[in-house]
Structure formats: C-alpha cells, structure tokens
Protein backbone atom coordinates (compact mmCIF):
# COMPACT_ATOMS: atom_id res chain seq x y z
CA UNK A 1 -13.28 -82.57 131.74
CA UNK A 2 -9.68 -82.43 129.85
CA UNK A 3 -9.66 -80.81 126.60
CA UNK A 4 -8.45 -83.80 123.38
CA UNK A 5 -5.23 -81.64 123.44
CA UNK A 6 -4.43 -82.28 127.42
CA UNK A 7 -5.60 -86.11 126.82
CA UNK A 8 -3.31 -86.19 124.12
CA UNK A 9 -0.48 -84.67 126.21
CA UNK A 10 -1.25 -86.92 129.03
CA UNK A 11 -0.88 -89.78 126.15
CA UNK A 12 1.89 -88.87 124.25
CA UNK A 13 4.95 -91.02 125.55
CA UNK A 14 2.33 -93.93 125.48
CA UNK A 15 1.35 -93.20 121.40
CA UNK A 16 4.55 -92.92 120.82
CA UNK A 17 5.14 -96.38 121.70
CA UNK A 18 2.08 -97.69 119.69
CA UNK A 19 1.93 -95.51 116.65
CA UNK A 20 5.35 -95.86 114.58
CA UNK A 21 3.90 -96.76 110.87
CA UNK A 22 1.33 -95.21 109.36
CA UNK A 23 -2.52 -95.83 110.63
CA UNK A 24 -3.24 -96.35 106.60
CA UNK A 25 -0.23 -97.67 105.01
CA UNK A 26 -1.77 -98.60 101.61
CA UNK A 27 -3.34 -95.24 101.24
CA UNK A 28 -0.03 -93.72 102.21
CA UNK A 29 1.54 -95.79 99.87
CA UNK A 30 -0.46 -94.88 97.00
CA UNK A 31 -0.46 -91.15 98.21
CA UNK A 32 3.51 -90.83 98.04
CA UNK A 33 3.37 -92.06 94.23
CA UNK A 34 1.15 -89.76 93.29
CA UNK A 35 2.69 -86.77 95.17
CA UNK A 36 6.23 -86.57 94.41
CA UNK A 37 7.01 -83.03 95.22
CA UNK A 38 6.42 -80.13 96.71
CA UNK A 39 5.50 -79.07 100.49
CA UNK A 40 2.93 -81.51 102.74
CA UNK A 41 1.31 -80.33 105.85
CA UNK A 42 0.87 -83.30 108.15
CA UNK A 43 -1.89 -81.70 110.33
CA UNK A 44 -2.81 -83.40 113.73
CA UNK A 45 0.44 -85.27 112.81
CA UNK A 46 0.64 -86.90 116.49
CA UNK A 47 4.04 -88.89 116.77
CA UNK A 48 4.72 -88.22 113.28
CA UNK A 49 4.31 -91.80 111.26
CA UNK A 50 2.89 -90.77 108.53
CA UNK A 51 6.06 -88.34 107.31
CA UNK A 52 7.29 -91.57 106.50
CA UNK A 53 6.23 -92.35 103.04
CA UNK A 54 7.06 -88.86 101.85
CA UNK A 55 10.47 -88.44 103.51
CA UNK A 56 12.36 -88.46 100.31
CA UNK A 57 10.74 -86.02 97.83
CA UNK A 58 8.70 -83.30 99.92
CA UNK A 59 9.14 -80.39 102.23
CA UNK A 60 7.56 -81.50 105.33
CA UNK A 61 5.45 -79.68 108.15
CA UNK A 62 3.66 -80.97 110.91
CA UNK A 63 0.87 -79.61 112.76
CA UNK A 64 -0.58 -80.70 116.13
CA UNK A 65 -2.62 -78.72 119.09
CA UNK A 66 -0.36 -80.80 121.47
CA UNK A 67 2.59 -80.19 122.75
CA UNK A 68 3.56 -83.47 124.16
CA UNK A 69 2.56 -84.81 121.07
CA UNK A 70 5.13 -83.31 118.81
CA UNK A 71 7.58 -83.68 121.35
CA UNK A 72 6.87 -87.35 120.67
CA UNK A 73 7.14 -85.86 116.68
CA UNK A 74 10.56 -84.74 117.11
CA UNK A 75 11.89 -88.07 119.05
CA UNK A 76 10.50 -89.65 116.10
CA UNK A 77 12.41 -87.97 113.04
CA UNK A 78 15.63 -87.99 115.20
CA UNK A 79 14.90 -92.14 115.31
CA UNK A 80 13.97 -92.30 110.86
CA UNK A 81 16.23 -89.12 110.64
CA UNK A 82 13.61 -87.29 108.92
CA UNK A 83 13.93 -83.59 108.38
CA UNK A 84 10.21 -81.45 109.36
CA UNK A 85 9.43 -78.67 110.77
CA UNK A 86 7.07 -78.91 112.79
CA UNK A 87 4.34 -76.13 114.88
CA UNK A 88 1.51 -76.18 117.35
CA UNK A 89 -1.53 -74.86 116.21
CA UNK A 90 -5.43 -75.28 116.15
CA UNK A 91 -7.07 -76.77 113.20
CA UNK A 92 -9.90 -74.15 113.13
CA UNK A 93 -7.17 -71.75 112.82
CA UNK A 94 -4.26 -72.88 111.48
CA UNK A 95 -0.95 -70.50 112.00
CA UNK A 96 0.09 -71.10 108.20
CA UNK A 97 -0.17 -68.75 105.40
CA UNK A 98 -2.65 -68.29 102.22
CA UNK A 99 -1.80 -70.95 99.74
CA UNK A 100 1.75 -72.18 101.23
CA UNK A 101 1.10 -76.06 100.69
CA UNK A 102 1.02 -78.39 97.64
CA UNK A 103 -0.31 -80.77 99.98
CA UNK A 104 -1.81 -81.93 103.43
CA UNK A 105 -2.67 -85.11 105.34
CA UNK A 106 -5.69 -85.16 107.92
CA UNK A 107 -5.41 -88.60 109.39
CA UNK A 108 -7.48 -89.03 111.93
CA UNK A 109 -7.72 -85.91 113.40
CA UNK A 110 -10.73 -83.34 112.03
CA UNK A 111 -13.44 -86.02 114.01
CA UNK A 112 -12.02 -84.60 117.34
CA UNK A 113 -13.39 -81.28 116.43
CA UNK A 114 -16.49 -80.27 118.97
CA UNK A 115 -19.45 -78.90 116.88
CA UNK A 116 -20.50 -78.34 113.24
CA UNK A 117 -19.71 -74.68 112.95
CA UNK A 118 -15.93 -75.43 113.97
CA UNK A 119 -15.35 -78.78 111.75
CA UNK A 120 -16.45 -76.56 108.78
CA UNK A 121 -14.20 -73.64 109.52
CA UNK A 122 -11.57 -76.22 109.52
CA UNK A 123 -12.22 -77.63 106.50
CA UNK A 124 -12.30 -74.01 104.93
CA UNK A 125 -8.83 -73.17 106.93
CA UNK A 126 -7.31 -76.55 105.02
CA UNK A 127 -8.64 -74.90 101.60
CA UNK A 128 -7.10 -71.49 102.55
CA UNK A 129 -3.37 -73.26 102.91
CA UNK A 130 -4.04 -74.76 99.96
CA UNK A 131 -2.12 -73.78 96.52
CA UNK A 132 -4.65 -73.63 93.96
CA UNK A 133 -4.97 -77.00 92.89
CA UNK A 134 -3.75 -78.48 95.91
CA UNK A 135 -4.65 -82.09 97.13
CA UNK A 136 -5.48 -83.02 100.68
CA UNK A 137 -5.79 -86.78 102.20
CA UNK A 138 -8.49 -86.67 105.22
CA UNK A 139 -9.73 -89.58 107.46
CA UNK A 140 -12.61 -89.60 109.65
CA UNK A 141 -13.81 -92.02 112.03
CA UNK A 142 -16.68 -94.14 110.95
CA UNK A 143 -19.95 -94.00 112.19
CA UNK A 144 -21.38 -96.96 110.68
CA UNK A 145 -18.64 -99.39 111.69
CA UNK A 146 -20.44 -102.08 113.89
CA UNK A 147 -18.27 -100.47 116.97
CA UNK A 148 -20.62 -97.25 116.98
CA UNK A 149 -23.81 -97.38 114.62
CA UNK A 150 -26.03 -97.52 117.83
CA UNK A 151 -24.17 -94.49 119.50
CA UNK A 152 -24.65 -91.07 118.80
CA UNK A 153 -22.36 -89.45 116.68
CA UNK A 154 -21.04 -87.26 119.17
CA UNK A 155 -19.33 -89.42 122.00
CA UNK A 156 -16.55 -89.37 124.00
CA UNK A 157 -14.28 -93.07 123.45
CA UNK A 158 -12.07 -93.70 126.21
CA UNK A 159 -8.28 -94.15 126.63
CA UNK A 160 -7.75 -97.06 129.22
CA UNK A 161 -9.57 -98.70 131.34
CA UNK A 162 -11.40 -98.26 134.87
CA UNK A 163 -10.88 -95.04 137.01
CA UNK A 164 -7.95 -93.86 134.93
CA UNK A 165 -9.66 -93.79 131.63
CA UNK A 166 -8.86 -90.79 129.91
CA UNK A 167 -11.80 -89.51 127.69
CA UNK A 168 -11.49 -88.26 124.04
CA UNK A 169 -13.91 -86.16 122.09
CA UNK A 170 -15.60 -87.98 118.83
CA UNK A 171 -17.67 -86.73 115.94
CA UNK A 172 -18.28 -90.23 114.46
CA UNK A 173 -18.64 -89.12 110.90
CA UNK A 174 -21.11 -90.84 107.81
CA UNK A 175 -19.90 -90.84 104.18
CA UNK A 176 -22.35 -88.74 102.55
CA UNK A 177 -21.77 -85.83 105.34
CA UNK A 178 -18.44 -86.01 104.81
CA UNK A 179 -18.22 -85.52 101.07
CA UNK A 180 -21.18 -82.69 101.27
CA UNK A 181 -19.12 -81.03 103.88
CA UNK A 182 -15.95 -81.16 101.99
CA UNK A 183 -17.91 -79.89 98.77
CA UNK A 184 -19.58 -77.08 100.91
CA UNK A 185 -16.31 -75.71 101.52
CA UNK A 186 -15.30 -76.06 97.67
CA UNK A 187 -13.45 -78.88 97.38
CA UNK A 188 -13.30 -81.15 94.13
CA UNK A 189 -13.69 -84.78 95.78
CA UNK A 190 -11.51 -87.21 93.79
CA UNK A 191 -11.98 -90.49 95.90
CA UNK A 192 -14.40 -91.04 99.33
CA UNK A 193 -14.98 -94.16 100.59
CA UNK A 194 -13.84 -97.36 103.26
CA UNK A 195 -9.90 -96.65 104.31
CA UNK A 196 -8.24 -100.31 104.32
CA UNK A 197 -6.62 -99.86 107.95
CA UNK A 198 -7.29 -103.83 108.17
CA UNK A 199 -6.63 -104.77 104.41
CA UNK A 200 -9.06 -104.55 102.09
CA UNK A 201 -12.10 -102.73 103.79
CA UNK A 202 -15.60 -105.37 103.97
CA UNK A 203 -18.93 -104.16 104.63
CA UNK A 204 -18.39 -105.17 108.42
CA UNK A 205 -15.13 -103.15 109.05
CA UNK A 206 -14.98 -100.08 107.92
CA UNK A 207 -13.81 -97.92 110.56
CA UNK A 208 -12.15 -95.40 109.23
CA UNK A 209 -13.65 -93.09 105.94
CA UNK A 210 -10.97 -91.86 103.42
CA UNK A 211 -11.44 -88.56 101.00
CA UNK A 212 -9.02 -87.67 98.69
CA UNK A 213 -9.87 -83.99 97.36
CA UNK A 214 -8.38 -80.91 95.33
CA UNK A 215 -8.94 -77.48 95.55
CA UNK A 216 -10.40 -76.10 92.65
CA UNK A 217 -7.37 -74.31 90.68
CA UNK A 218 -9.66 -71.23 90.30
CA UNK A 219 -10.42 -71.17 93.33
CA UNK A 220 -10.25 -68.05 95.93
CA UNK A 221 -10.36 -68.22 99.41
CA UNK A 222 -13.02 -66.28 100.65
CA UNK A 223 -13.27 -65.60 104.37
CA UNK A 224 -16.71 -66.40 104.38
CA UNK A 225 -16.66 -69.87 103.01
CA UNK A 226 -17.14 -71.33 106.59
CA UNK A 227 -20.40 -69.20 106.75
CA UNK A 228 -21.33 -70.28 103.74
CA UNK A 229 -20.73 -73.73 103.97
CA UNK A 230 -22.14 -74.53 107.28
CA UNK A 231 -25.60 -76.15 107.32
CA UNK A 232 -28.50 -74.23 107.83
C-alpha cells in the first residue's frame, strides 16, 4: 500500500486545483490578527492556502513530506506572489532548528500520522521549534462527526472512486485526547474545540477539531518529552 506522502504526490496537481483558500478561513482570519509578526511554519502546508492570511506581516516557511505537493506550493505563491521558503521534511522529525519559529500552523495534517508513539513525538518536535512562548494553530480530523463515529479511529478514507481510489491514512481524533496529548507534551492550551469549516460549527457537523496552544515561556525542550508524554 502507498505511503500518505506518495498518495499525496499522486494527488498533487489535482489539490491544487481544489484547495486555493484556506480549509478554515475564519480561524485563519482571526489567527492573522492576533499574530502580526514574526516567523510561521506552515507544516503539512500542501498547496500552500493557508500562507495567505499572513502574507503581509510574517516570515513564512512551509513544510510538507511531499514533494509534488510543494511543487504545487511553489506554483501557488508565484500565482498570490507570496514570498516562502519552503522544505520537505517529516513531521516526527522536523529538519528545523531549536526554537526558530514565533509561530506554526498544523492544518490538517498531524491525523495522518500512523501510531501513538509517532503523533506524540510530533507534537514534542512542534514544541522544540517553538520560541519560548510560541503559539501553534493545529486541526485534527473529527472522530465524532456523524461521517465516522461508528468507524474506528484508525482508517484509511479514500481519494476517488472505484478501482482507482487512492487510500489515505486517518487517526480520527476525539477532543479530550487531543488536548491531553497536547498538554502531555507541555503545551498551554488557549482554545480547543469545533473548527467552523462550514460556518458556525452545530452539534451535527463538526468535522474538523481546532487547538490553539502556547509553549510555556519557561519552557525547555527536553529530548525526552515524547517518552514522557506518550501514554502508558
């Protein structure tokens, strides 16, 4: 079976062609007021929509484990003429240096992460790029949206249809895991809760789940937070 980041390379042109505005406009929105300068990382940035909001004031990076994806990236600032620099690298070990970011974006990208011992090492690997009282934006897929609360949380969705479908690794994520994960690996939650990809988020849509945290501005990396953190 193809790895997410040969899917995704498979998929590129196609995304591209879909994915021009940001999945979560109002929470980008409200993100680019309240961070007004300073360096973003965009990890798992895909085509690159959501530089957009933050095109004027930061220093921009993106991140992705596919190739073809931030090829798509690049065709994508040329179009908005956005300046980014942009790298391919793993989430569970991201090519960046200690504390080099004011701030990152995670849309939609840490659920494609296969097994509980690697989704935590991410989420320490987000703290270690972190400046000391850095912020980070994450979304997760949903596991209680009606699409999936009688499937297991790891699953594999499909991209198209029939004997082409090409088959992407889930971990379908609840709230409460979420924020305990996030706080296992130090971070300060600020907000958690329903993103508002259709409007305003109801009890029967809410597909994606939102966290808005900060890393502790005490706080030292330690290489052993991921061992620490993960669930016994």
């Amino acid at each position: 079976m193809a790895t997410n980041g040969e899917v995704f390379d498979s998929i590129a042109t196609t995304w591209y062609g879909i994915r021009h505005w940001p999945l979560l406009p109002n929470e980008m929105a409200e993100l680019a007021a309240r961070w007004t300068r300073g360096r973003l990382i965009n990890l798992g940035c895909g085509a690159g929509a959501d530089f957009l909001p933050f095109e004027q004031t930061m220093g921009l990076v993106g991140l992705d484990c596919s190739r073809g994806m931030l090829s798509q990236a690049s065709r994508h600032m040329k179009r908005h003429r956005l300046q980014a620099s942009l790298v391919q690298g793993d989430l569970v070990n991201l090519p960046l240096a200690d504390n080099s970011f004011d701030y990152a974006t995670g849309v939609a990208c840490y659920h494609h992460i296969r097994g509980v011992a690697a989704r935590t090492q991410a989420f320490a690997e987000l703290s270690r790029v972190l400046r000391p009282g850095g912020e980070a934006f994450i979304s997760v897929w949903n596991h209680d949206q009606p699409r999936f609360v009688d499937m297991p949380q790891d699953c594999l969705v499909p991209w198209g249809r029939g004997k082409n479908a090409l088959l992407r690794y889930y971990y379908l994520y609840t709230t409460d895991e979420l924020g305990t994960t996030l706080t296992g690996c130090g971070f300060e939650i600020l907000q958690l809760g329903a993103g508002t990809q259709r409007g305003q988020a109801t009890v029967e849509d809410r597909r994606n789940i939102c966290a808005l945290v900060r890393k502790p501005a005490s706080a030292a990396w330690s290489a052993n937070r991921a061992e620490l953190a993960e669930p016994g």
